[in-house]
PDB file of N, CA and C in Angstrom:
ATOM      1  N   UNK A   1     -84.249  -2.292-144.605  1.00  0.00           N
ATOM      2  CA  UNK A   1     -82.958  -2.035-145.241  1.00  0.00           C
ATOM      3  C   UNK A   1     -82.044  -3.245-145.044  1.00  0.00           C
ATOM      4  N   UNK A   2     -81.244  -3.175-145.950  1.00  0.00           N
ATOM      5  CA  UNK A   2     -79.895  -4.573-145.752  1.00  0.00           C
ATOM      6  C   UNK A   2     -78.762  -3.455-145.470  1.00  0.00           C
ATOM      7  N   UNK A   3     -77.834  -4.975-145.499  1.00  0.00           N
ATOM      8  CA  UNK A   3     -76.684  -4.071-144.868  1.00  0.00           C
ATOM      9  C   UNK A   3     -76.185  -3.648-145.257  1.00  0.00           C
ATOM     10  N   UNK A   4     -76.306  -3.362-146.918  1.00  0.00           N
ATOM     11  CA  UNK A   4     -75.775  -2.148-148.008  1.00  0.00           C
ATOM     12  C   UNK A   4     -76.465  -0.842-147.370  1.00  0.00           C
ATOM     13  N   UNK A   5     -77.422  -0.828-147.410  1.00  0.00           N
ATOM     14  CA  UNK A   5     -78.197   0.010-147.352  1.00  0.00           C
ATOM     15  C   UNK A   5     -77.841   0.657-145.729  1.00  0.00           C
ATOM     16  N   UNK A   6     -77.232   0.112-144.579  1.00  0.00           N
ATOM     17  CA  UNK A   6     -77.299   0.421-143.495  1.00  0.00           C
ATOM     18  C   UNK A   6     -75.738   1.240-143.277  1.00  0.00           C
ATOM     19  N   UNK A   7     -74.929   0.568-144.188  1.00  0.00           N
ATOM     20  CA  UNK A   7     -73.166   0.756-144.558  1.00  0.00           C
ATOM     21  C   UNK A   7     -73.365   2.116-145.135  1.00  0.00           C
ATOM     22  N   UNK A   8     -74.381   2.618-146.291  1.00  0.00           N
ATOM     23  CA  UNK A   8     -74.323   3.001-146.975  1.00  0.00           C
ATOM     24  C   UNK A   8     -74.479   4.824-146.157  1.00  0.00           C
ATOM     25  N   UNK A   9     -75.552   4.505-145.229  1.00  0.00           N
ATOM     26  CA  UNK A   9     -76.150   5.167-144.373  1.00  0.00           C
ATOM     27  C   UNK A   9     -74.924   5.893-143.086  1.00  0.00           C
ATOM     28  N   UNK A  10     -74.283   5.318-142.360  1.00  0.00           N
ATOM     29  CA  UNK A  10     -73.190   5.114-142.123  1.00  0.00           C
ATOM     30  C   UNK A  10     -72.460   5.704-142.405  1.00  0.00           C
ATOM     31  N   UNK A  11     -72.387   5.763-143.868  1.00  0.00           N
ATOM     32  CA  UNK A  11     -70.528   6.542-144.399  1.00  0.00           C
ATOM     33  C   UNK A  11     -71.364   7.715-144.539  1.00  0.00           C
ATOM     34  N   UNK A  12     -72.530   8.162-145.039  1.00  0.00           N
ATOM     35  CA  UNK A  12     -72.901   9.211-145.443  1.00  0.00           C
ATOM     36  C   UNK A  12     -72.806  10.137-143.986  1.00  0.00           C
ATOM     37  N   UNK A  13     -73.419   9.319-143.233  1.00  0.00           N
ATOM     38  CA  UNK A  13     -73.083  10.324-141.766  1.00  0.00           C
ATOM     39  C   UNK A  13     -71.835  10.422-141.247  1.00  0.00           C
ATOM     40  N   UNK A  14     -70.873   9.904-141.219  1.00  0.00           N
ATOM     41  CA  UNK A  14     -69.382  10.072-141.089  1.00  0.00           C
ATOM     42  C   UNK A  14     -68.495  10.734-141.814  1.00  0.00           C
ATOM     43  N   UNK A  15     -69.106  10.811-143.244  1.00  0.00           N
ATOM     44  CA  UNK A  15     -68.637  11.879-144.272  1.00  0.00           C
ATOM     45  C   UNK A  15     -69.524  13.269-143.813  1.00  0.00           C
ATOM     46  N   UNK A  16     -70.500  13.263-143.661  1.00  0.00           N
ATOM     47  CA  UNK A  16     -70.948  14.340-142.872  1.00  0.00           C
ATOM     48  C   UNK A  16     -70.293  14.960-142.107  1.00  0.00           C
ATOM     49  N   UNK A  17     -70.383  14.667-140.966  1.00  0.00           N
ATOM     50  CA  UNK A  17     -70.207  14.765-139.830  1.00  0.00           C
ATOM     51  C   UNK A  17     -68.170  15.635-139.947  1.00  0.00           C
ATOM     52  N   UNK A  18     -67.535  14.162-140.087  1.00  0.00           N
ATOM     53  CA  UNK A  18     -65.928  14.880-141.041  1.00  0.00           C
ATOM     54  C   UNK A  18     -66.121  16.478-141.537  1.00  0.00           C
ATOM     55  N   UNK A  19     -66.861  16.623-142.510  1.00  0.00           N
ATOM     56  CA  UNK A  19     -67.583  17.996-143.289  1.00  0.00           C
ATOM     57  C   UNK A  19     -67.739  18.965-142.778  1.00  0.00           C
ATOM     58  N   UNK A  20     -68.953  18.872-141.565  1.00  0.00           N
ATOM     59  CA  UNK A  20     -69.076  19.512-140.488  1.00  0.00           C
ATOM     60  C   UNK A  20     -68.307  20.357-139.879  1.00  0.00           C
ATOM     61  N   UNK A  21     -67.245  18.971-139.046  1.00  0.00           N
ATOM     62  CA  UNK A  21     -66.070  19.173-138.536  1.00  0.00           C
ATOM     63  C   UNK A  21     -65.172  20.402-139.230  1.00  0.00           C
ATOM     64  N   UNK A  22     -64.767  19.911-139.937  1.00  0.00           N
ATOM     65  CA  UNK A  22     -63.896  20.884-140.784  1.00  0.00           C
ATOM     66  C   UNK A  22     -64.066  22.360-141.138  1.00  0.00           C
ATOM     67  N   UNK A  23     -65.766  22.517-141.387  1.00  0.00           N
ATOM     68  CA  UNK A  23     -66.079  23.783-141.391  1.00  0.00           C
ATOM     69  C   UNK A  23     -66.538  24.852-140.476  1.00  0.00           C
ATOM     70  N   UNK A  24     -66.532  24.249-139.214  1.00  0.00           N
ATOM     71  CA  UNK A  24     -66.982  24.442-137.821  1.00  0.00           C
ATOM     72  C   UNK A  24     -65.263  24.940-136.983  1.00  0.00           C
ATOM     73  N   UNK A  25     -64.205  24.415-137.642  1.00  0.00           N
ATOM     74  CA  UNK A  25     -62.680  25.002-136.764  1.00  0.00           C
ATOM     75  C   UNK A  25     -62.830  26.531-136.910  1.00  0.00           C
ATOM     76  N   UNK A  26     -62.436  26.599-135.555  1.00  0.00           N
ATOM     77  CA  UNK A  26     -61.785  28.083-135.686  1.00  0.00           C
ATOM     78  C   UNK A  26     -60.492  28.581-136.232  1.00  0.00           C
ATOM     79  N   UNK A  27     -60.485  29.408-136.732  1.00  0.00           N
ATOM     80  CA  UNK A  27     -59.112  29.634-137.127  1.00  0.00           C
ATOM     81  C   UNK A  27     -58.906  31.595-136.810  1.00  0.00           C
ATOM     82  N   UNK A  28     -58.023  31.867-135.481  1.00  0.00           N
ATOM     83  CA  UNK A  28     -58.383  33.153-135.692  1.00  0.00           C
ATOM     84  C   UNK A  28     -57.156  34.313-136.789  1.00  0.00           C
ATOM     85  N   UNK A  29     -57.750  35.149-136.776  1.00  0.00           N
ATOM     86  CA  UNK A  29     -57.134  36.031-137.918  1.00  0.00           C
ATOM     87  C   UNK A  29     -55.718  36.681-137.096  1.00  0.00           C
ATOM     88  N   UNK A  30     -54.727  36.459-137.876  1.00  0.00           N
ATOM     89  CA  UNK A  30     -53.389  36.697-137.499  1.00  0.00           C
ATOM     90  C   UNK A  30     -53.261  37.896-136.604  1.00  0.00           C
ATOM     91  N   UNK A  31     -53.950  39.166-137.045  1.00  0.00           N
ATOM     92  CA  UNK A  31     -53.943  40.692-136.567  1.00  0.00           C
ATOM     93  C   UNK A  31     -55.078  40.986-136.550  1.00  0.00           C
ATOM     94  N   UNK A  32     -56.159  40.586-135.550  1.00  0.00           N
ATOM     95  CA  UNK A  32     -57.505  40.631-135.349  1.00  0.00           C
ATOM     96  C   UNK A  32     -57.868  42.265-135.292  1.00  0.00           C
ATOM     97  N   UNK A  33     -58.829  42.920-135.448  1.00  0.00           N
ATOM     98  CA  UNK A  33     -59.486  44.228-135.179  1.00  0.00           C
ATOM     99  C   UNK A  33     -59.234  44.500-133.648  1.00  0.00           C
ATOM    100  N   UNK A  34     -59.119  45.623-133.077  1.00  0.00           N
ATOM    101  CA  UNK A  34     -58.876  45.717-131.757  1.00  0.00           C
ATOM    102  C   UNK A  34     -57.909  47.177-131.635  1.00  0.00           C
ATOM    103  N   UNK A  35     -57.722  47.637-130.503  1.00  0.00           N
ATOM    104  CA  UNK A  35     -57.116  48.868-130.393  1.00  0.00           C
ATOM    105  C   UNK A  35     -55.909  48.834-130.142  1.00  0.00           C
ATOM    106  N   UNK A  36     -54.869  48.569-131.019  1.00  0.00           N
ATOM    107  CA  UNK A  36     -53.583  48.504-130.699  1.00  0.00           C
ATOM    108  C   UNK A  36     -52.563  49.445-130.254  1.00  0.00           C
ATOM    109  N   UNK A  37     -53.844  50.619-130.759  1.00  0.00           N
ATOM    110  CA  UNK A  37     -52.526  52.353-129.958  1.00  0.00           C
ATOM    111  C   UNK A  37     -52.921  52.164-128.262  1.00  0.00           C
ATOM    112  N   UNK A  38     -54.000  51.772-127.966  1.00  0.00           N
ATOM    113  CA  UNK A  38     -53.971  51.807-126.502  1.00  0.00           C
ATOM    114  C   UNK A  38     -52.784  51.161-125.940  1.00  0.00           C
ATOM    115  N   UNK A  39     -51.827  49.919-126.327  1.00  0.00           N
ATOM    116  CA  UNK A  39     -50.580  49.664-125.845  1.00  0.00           C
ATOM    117  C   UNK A  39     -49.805  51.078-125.063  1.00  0.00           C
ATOM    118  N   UNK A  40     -49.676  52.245-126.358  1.00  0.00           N
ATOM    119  CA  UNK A  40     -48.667  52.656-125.608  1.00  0.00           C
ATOM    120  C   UNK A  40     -49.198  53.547-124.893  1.00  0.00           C
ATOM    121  N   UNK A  41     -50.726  54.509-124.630  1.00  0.00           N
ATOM    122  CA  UNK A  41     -50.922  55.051-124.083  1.00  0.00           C
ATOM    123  C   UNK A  41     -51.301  53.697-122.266  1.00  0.00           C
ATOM    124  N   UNK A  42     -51.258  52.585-122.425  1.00  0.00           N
ATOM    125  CA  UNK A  42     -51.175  51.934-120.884  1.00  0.00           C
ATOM    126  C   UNK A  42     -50.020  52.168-120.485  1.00  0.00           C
ATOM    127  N   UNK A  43     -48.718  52.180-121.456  1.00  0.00           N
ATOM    128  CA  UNK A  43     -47.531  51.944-120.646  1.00  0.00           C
ATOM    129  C   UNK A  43     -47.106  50.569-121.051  1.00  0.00           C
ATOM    130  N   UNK A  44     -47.609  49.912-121.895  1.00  0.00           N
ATOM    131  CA  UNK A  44     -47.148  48.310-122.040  1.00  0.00           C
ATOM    132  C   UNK A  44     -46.074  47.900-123.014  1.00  0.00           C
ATOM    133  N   UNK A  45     -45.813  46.848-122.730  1.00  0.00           N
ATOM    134  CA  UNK A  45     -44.391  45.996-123.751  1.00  0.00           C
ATOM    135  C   UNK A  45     -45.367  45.376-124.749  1.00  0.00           C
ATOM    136  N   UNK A  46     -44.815  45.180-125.723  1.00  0.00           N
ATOM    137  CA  UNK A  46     -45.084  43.926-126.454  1.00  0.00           C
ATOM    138  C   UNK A  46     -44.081  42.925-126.037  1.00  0.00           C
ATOM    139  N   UNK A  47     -44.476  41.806-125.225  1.00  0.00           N
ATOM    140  CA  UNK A  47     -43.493  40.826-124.877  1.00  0.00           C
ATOM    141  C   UNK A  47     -43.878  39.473-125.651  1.00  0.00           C
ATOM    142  N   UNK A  48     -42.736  38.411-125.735  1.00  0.00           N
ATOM    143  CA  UNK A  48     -43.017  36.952-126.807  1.00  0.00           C
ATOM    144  C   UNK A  48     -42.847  35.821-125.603  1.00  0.00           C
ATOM    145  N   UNK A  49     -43.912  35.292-125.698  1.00  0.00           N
ATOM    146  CA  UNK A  49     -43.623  34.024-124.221  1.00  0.00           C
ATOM    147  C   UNK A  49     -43.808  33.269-124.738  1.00  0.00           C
ATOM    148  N   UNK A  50     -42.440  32.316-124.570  1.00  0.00           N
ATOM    149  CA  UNK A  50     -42.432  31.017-125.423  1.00  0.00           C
ATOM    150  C   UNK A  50     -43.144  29.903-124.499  1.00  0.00           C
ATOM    151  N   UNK A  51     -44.058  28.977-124.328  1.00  0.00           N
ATOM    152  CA  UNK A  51     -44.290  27.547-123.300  1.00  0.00           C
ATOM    153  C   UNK A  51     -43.440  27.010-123.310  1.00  0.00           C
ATOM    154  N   UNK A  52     -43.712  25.921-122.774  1.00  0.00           N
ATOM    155  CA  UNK A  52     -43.105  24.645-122.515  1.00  0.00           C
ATOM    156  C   UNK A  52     -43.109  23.995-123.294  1.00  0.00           C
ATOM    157  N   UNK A  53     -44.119  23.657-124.278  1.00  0.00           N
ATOM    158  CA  UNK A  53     -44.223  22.932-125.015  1.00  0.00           C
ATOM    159  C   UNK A  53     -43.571  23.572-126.775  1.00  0.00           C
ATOM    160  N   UNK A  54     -43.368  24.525-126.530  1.00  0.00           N
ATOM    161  CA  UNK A  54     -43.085  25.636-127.789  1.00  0.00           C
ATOM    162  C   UNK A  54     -43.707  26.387-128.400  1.00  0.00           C
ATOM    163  N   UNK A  55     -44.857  26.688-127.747  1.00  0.00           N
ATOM    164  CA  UNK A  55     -45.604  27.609-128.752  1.00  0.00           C
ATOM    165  C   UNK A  55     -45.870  29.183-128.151  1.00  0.00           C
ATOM    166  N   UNK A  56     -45.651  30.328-129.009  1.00  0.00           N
ATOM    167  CA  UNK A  56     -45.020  31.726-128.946  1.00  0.00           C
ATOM    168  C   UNK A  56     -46.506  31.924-128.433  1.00  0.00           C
ATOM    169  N   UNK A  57     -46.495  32.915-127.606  1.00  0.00           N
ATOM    170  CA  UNK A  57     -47.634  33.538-127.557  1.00  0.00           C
ATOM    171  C   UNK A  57     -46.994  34.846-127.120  1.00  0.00           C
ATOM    172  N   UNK A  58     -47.939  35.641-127.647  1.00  0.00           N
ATOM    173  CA  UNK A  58     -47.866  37.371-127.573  1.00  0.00           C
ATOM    174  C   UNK A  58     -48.667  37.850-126.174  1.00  0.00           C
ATOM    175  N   UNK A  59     -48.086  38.513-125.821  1.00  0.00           N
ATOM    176  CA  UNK A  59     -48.788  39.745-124.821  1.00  0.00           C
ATOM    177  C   UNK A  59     -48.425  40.970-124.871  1.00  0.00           C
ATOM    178  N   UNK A  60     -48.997  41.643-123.856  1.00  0.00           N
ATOM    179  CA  UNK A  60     -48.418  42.871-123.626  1.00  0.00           C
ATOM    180  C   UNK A  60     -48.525  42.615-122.165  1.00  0.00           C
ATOM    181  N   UNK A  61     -47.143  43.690-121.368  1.00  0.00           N
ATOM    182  CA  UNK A  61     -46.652  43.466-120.662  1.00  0.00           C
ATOM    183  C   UNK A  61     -46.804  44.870-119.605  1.00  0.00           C
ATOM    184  N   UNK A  62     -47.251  45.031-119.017  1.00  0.00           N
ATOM    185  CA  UNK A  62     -47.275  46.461-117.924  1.00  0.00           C
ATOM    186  C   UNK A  62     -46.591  46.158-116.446  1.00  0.00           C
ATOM    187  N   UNK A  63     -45.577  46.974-116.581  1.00  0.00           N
ATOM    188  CA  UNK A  63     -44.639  46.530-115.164  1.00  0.00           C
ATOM    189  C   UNK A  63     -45.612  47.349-114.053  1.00  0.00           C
ATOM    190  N   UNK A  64     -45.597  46.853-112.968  1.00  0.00           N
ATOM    191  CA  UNK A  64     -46.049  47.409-111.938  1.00  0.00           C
ATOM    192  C   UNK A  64     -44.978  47.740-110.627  1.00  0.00           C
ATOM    193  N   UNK A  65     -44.278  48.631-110.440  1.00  0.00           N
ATOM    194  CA  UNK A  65     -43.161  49.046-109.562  1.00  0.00           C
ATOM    195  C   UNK A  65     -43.756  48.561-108.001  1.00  0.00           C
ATOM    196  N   UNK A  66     -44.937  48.841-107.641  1.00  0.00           N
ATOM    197  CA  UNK A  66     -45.379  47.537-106.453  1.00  0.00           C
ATOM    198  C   UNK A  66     -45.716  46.673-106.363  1.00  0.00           C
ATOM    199  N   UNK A  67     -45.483  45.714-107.243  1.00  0.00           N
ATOM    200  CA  UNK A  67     -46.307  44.300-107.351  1.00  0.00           C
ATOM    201  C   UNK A  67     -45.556  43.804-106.180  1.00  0.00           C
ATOM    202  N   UNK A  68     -46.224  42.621-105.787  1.00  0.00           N
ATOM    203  CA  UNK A  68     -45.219  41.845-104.695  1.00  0.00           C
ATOM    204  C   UNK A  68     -44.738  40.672-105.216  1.00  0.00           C
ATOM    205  N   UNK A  69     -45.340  40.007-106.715  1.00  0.00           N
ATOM    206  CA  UNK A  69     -44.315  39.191-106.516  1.00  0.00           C
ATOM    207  C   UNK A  69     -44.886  38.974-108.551  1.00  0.00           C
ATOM    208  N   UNK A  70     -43.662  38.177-108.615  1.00  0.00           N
ATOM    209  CA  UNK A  70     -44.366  38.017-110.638  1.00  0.00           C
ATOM    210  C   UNK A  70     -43.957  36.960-110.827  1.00  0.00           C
ATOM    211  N   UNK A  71     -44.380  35.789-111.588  1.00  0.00           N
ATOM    212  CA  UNK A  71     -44.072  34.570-112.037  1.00  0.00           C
ATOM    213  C   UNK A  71     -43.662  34.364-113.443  1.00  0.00           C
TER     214      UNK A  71
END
Protein backbone atom coordinates (compact mmCIF):
# COMPACT_ATOMS: atom_id res chain seq x y z
CA UNK A 1 0.00 0.00 0.00
CA UNK A 2 1.12 3.83 -0.40
CA UNK A 3 0.33 6.39 1.65
CA UNK A 4 -3.03 7.08 0.04
CA UNK A 5 -3.92 3.94 0.63
CA UNK A 6 -2.61 3.88 4.39
CA UNK A 7 -4.43 7.70 5.02
CA UNK A 8 -7.20 6.26 3.46
CA UNK A 9 -7.29 3.30 5.91
CA UNK A 10 -6.88 5.58 8.82
CA UNK A 11 -9.85 7.88 8.35
CA UNK A 12 -12.00 4.92 7.70
CA UNK A 13 -11.10 3.65 11.22
CA UNK A 14 -11.47 6.97 12.96
CA UNK A 15 -14.72 7.56 11.21
CA UNK A 16 -15.53 4.28 12.59
CA UNK A 17 -14.59 4.22 15.61
CA UNK A 18 -16.33 8.28 16.08
CA UNK A 19 -19.63 6.03 14.83
CA UNK A 20 -19.16 3.58 17.31
CA UNK A 21 -18.67 6.07 19.86
CA UNK A 22 -21.74 7.81 19.36
CA UNK A 23 -23.92 4.85 19.25
CA UNK A 24 -22.51 3.12 22.25
CA UNK A 25 -23.53 6.61 24.84
CA UNK A 26 -25.80 6.06 27.28
CA UNK A 27 -28.46 8.17 27.58
CA UNK A 28 -30.89 7.23 30.44
CA UNK A 29 -34.70 7.70 30.11
CA UNK A 30 -35.98 10.77 32.00
CA UNK A 31 -38.73 8.58 34.19
CA UNK A 32 -37.20 5.15 33.99
CA UNK A 33 -39.64 1.96 34.89
CA UNK A 34 -39.37 1.31 38.60
CA UNK A 35 -41.78 1.46 41.61
CA UNK A 36 -42.50 4.86 42.41
CA UNK A 37 -45.62 4.23 44.93
CA UNK A 38 -43.12 2.48 47.16
CA UNK A 39 -41.85 6.24 48.03
CA UNK A 40 -44.71 6.80 50.07
CA UNK A 41 -45.42 3.57 51.55
CA UNK A 42 -41.18 3.92 52.96
CA UNK A 43 -41.98 7.17 54.41
CA UNK A 44 -39.71 9.15 51.91
CA UNK A 45 -39.29 12.85 50.47
CA UNK A 46 -38.70 13.50 47.11
CA UNK A 47 -35.73 15.82 47.77
CA UNK A 48 -33.54 18.07 44.76
CA UNK A 49 -29.68 18.14 45.60
CA UNK A 50 -28.04 20.58 43.79
CA UNK A 51 -23.64 19.81 43.59
CA UNK A 52 -21.12 21.83 43.52
CA UNK A 53 -20.63 21.93 40.33
CA UNK A 54 -24.53 22.46 39.42
CA UNK A 55 -26.03 19.62 38.52
CA UNK A 56 -29.72 18.63 40.18
CA UNK A 57 -29.91 15.31 41.19
CA UNK A 58 -33.07 13.66 42.62
CA UNK A 59 -33.49 11.41 45.59
CA UNK A 60 -35.61 10.35 47.97
CA UNK A 61 -35.10 11.17 51.34
CA UNK A 62 -36.12 8.96 54.65
CA UNK A 63 -35.49 10.81 57.92
CA UNK A 64 -34.30 8.60 60.54
CA UNK A 65 -35.23 10.15 64.20
CA UNK A 66 -31.90 8.13 65.50
CA UNK A 67 -29.40 8.67 63.14
CA UNK A 68 -26.32 10.09 64.80
CA UNK A 69 -25.21 12.25 62.51
CA UNK A 70 -26.22 13.42 58.51
CA UNK A 71 -24.09 15.25 56.05
Amino acid sequence: MNKLGFSLCGLAAALLLIWLANRSAFFPMRYPDGDWARRESLGAEDVWITTSDGVRIHAWWRPQPEARAVT
